[in-house]
C-alpha atoms as a PDB file:
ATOM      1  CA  UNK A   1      86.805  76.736 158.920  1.00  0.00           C
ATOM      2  CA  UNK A   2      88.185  75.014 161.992  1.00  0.00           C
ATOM      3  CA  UNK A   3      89.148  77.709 164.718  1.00  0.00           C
ATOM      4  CA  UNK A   4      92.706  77.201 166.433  1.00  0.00           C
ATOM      5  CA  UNK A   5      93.818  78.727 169.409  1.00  0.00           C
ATOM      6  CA  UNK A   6      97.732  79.765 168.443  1.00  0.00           C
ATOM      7  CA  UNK A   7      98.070  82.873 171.448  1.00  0.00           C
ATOM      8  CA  UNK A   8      97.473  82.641 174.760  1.00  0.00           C
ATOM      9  CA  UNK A   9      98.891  84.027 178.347  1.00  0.00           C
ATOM     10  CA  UNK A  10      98.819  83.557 181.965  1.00  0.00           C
ATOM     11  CA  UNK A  11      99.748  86.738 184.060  1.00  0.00           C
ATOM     12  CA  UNK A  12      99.611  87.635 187.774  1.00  0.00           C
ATOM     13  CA  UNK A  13      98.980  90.856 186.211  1.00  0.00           C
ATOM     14  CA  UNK A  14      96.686  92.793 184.551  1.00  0.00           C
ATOM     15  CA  UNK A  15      99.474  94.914 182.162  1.00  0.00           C
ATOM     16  CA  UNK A  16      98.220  95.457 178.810  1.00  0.00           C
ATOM     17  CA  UNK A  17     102.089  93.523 177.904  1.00  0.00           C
ATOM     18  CA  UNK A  18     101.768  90.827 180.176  1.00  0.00           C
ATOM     19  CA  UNK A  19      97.685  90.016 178.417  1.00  0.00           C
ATOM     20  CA  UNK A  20      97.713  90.941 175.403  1.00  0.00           C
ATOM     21  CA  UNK A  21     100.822  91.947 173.985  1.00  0.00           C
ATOM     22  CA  UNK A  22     102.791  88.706 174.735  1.00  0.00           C
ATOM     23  CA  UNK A  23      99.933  86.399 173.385  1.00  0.00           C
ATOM     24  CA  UNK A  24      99.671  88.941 170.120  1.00  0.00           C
ATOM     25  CA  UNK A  25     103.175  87.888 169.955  1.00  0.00           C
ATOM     26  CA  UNK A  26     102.708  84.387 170.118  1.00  0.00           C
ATOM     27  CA  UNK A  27     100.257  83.493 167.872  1.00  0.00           C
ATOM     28  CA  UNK A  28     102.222  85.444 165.272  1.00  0.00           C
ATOM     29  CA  UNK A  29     105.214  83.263 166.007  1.00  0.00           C
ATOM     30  CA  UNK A  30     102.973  80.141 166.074  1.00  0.00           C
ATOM     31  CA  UNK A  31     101.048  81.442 162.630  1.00  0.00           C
ATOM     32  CA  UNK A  32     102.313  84.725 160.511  1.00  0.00           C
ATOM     33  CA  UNK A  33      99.529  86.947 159.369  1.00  0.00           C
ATOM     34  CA  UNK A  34      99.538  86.619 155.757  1.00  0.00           C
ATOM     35  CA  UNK A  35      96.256  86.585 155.036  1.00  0.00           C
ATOM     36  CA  UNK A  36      92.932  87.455 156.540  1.00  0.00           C
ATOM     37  CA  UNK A  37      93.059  87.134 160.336  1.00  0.00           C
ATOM     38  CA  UNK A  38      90.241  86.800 162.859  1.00  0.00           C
ATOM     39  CA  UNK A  39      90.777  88.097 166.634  1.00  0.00           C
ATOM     40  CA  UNK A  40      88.916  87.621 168.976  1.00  0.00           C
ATOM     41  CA  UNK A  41      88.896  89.836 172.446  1.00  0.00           C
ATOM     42  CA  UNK A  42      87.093  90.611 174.939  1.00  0.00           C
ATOM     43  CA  UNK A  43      86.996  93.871 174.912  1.00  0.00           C
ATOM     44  CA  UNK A  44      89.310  94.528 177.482  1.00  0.00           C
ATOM     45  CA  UNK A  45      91.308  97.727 177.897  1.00  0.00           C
ATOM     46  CA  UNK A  46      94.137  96.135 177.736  1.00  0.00           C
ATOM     47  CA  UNK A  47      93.156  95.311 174.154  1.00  0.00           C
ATOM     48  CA  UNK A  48      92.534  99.208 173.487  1.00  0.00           C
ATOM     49  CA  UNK A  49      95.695 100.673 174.844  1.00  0.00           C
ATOM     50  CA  UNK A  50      98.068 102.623 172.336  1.00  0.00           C
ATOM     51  CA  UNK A  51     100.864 100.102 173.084  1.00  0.00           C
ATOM     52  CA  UNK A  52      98.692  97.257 171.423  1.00  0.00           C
ATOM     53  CA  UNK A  53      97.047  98.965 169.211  1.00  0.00           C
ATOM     54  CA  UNK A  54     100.581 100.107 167.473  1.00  0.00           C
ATOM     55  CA  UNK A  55     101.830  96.938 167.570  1.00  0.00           C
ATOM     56  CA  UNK A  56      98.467  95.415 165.690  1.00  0.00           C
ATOM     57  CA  UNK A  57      98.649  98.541 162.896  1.00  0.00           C
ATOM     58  CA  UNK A  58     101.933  97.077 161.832  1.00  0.00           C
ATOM     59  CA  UNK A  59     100.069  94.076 160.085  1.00  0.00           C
END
């Protein structure tokens, strides 16, 4: 398997929408979730907040 990079983000800040949310968003515009997915994080609490985690339990 050959990993691809298909979400990413720049921010001035360090909202939970502005680094994680709008790359989420990306990559599933670049590549739809049909399958098995692998994401990768690093930890961050932007990456545990309610806002993402809703968004991710929608899969």
């Amino acid at each position: 398997m050959i990993a691809k990079i298909i979400g990413w983000a720049l921010s001035t800040d360090m909202s939970a929408e502005s680094t994680t949310i709008a790359p989420w968003r990306m990559a599933i515009k670049n590549r739809p979730a049909t399958e098995s997915l692998v994401f990768h994080s690093d930890k961050s609490i932007q990456n545990a907040c309610k806002d993402f985690a809703d968004l991710v339990a929608i899969l």
